[in-house]
C-alpha atoms as a PDB file:
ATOM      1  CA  UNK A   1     327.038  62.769  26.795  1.00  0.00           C
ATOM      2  CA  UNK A   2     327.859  66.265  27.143  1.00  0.00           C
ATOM      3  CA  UNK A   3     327.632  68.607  24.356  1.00  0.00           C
ATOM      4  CA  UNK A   4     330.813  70.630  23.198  1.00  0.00           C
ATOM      5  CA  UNK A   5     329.285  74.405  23.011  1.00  0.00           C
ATOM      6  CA  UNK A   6     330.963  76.131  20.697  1.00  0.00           C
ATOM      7  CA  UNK A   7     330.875  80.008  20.411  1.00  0.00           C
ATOM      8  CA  UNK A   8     330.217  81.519  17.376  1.00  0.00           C
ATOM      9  CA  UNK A   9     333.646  82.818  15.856  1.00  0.00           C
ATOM     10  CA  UNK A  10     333.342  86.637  14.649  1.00  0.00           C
ATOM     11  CA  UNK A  11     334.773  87.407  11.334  1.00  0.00           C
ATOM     12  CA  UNK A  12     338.096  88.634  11.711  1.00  0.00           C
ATOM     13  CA  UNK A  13     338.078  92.111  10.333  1.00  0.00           C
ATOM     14  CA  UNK A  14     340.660  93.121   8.099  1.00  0.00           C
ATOM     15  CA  UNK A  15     341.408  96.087   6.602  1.00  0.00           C
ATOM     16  CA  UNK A  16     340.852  97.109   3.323  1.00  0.00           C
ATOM     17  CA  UNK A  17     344.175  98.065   1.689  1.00  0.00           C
ATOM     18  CA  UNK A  18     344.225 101.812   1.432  1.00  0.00           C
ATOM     19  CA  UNK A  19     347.640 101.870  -0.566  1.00  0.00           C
ATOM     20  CA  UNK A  20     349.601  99.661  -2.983  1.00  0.00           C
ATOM     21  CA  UNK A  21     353.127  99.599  -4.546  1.00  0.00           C
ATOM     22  CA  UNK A  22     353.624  98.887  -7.919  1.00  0.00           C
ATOM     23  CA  UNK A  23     357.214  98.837  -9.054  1.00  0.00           C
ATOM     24  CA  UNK A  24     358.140  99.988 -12.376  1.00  0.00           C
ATOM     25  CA  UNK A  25     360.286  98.295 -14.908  1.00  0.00           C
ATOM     26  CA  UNK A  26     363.061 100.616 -16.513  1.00  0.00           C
ATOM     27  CA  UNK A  27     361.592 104.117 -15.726  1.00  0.00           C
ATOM     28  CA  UNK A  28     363.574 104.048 -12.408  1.00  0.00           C
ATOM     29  CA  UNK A  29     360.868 104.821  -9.888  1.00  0.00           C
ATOM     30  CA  UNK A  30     357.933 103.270  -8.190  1.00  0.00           C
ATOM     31  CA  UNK A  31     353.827 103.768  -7.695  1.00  0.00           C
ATOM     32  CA  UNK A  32     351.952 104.260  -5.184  1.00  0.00           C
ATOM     33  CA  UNK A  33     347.826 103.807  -5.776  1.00  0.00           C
ATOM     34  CA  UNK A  34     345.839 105.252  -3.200  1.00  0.00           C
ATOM     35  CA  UNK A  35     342.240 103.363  -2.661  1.00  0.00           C
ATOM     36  CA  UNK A  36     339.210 104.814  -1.113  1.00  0.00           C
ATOM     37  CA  UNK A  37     338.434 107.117   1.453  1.00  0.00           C
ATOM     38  CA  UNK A  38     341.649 108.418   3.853  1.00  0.00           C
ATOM     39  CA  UNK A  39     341.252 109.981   7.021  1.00  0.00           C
ATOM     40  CA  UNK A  40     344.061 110.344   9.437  1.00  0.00           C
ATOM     41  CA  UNK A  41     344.840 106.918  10.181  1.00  0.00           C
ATOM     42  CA  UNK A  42     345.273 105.768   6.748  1.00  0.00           C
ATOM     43  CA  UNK A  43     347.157 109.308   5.577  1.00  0.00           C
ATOM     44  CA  UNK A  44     349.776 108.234   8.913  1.00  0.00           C
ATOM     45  CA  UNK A  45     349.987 104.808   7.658  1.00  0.00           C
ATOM     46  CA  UNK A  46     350.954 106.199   3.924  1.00  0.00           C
ATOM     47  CA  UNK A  47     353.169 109.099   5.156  1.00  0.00           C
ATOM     48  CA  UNK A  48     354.953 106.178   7.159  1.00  0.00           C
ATOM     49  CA  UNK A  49     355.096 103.763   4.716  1.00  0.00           C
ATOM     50  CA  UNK A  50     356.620 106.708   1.941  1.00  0.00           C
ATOM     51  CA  UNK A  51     359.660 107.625   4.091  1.00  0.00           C
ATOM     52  CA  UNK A  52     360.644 103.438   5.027  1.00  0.00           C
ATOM     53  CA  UNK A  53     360.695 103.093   1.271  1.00  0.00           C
ATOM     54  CA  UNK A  54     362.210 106.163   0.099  1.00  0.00           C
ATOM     55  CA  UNK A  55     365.399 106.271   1.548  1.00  0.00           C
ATOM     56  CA  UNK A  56     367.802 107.572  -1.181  1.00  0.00           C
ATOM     57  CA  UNK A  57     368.098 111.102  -2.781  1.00  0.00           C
ATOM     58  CA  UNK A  58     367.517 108.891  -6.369  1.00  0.00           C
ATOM     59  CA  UNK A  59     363.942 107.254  -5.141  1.00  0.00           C
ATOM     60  CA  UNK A  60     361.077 108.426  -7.382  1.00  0.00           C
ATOM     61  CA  UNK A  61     357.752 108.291  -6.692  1.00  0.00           C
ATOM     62  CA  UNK A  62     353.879 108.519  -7.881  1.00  0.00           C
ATOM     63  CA  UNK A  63     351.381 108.680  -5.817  1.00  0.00           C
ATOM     64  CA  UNK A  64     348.426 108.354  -7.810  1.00  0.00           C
ATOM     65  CA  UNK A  65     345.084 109.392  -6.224  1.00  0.00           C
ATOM     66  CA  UNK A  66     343.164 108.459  -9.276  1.00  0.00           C
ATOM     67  CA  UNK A  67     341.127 105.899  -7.347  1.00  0.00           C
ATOM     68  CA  UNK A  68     340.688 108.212  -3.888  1.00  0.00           C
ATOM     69  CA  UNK A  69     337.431 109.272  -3.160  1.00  0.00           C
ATOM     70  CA  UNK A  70     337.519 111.496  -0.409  1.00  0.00           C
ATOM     71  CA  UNK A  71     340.040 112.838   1.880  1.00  0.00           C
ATOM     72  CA  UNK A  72     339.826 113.948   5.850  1.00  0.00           C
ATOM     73  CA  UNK A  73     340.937 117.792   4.861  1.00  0.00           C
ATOM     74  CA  UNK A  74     341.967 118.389   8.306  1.00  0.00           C
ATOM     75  CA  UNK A  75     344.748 115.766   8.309  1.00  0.00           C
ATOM     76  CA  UNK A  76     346.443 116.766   4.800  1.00  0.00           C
ATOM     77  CA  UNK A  77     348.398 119.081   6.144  1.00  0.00           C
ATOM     78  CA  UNK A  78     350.615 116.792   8.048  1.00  0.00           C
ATOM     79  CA  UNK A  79     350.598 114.464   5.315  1.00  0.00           C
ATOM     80  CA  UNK A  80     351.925 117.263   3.461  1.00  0.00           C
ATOM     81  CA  UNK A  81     354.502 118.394   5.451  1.00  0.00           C
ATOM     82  CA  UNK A  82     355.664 114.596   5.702  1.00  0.00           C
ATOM     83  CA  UNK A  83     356.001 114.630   1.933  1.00  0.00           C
ATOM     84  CA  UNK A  84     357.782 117.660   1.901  1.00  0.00           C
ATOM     85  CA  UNK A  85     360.339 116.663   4.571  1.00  0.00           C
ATOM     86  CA  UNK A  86     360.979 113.275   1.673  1.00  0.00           C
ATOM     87  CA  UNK A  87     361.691 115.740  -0.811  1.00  0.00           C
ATOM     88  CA  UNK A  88     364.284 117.771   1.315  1.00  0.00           C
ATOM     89  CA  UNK A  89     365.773 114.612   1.967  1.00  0.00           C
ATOM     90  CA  UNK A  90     366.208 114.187  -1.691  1.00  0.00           C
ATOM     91  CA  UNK A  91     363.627 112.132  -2.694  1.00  0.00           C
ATOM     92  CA  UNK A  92     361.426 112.847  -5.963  1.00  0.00           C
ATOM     93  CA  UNK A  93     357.826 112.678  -4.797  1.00  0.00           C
ATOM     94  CA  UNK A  94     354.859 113.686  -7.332  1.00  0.00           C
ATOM     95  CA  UNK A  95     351.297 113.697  -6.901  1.00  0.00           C
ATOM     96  CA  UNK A  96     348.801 112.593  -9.605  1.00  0.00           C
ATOM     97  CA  UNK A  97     345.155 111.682 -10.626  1.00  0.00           C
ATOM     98  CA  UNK A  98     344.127 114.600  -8.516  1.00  0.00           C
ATOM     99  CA  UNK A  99     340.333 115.000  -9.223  1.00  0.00           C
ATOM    100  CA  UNK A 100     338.955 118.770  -8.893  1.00  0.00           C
ATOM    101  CA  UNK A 101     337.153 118.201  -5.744  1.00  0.00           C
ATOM    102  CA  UNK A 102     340.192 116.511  -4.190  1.00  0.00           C
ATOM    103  CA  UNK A 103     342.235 119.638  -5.422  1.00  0.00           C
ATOM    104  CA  UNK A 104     339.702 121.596  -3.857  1.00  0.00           C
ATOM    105  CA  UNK A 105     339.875 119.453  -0.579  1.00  0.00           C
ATOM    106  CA  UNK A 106     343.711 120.747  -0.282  1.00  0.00           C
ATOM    107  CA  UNK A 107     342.582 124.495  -0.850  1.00  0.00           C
ATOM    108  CA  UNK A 108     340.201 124.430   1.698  1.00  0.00           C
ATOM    109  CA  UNK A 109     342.502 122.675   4.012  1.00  0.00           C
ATOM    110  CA  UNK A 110     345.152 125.466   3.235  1.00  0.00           C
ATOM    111  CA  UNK A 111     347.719 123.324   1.331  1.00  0.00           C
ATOM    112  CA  UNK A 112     347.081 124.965  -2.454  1.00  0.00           C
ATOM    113  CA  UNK A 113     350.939 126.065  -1.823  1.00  0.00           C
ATOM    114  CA  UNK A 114     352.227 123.215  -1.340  1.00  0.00           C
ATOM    115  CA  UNK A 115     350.052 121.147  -3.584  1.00  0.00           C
ATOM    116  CA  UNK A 116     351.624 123.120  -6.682  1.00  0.00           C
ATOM    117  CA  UNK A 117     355.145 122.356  -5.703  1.00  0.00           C
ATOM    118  CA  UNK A 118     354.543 117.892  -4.641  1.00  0.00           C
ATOM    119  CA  UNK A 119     351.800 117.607  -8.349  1.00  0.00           C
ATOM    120  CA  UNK A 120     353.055 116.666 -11.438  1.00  0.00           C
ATOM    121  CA  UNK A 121     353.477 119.966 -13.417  1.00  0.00           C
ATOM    122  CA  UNK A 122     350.615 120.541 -15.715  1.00  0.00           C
ATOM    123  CA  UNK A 123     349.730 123.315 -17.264  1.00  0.00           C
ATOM    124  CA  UNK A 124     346.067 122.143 -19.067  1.00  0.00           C
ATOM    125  CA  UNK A 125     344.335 118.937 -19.359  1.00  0.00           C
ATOM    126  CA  UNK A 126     346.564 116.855 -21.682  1.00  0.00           C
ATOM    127  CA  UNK A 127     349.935 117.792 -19.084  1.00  0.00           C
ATOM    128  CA  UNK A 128     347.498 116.196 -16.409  1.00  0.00           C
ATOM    129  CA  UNK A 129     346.808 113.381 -18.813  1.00  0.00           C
ATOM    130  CA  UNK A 130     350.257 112.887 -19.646  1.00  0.00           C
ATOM    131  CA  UNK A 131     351.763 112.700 -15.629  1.00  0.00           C
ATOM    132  CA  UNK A 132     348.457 110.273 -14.732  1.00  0.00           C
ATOM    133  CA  UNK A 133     349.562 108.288 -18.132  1.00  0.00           C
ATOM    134  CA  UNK A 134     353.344 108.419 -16.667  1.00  0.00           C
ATOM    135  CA  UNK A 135     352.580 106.615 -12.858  1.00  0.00           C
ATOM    136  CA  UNK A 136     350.403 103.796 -14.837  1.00  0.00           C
ATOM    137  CA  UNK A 137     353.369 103.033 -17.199  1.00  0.00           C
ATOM    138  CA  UNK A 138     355.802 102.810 -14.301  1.00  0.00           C
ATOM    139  CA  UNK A 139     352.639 100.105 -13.380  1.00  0.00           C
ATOM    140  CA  UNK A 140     352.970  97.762 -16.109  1.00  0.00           C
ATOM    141  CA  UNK A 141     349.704  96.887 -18.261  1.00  0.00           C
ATOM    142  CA  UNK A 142     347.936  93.975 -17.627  1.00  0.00           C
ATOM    143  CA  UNK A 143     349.027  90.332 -19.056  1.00  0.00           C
ATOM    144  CA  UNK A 144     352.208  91.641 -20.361  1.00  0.00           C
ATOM    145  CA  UNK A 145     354.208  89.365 -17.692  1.00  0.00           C
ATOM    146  CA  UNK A 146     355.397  92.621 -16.132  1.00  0.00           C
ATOM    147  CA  UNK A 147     355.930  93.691 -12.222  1.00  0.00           C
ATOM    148  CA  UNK A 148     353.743  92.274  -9.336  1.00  0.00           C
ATOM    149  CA  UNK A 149     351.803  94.093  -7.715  1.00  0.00           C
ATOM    150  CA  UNK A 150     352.128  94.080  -3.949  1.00  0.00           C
ATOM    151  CA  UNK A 151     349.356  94.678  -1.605  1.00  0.00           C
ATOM    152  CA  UNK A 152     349.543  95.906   1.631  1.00  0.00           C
END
């Protein structure tokens, strides 16, 4: 009898989401929750991703770095001038859940400029409160039979 050898299959390796959107209900625009660490392949996939999805001058989005833990500095400054370009097309675009040392990744990567003008305005610690508080209502809270969240 001869014996069927069968290779050993290798895990297929998927990525871990870097991004998802979570639609709002009633405040008119969408999240976007950033995951993890983002270096330039991950910033291109999320630059890409923002200007598919926001097509129309009335398109609002979040993007909540709340849960990012480090960012490839070199890279943010196309990912900033991609955002940018949205906004001159009309779309609303904010930033929030900026952590000091990922507003300090931006300074030292030359974008503090442009960084004021794309994050929520907030003049102290309750206004920064108050626009992180603002992209997790547009989220939903948990159990309350509210939007899905989509993973990509």
């Amino acid at each position: 009898m001869m014996r069927a050898v069968i290779a050993p299959r290798a895990p297929i390796g998927a990525d871990r989401p870097t991004y998802q959107w979570e639609p709002g209900r009633g405040q008119g625009g969408t999240a976007l929750r950033l995951y993890g660490l983002l270096g330039q392949r991950e910033l291109q996939r999320i630059a890409d991703t923002v200007q598919e999805r926001c097509r129309s001058p009335r398109d609002l989005v979040w993007i909540d770095f709340a849960d990012v833990v480090h960012l490839d500095f070199r890279e943010l400054g196309e990912f900033i001038r991609s955002q940018e370009r949205q906004r001159h097309r009309g779309a609303s675009i904010w930033f929030t859940g900026l952590s000091p040392y990922l507003r300090a990744l931006f300074q030292v990567a030359g974008q503090g400029p442009a960084l004021s003008r794309l994050e929520w305005p907030a003049t102290d610690e309750a206004g920064r409160m108050a626009g992180r508080n603002a992209a997790r209502a547009l989220r939903g809270t948990p159990g309350d039979g509210g939007s899905e969240r989509v993973e990509i």
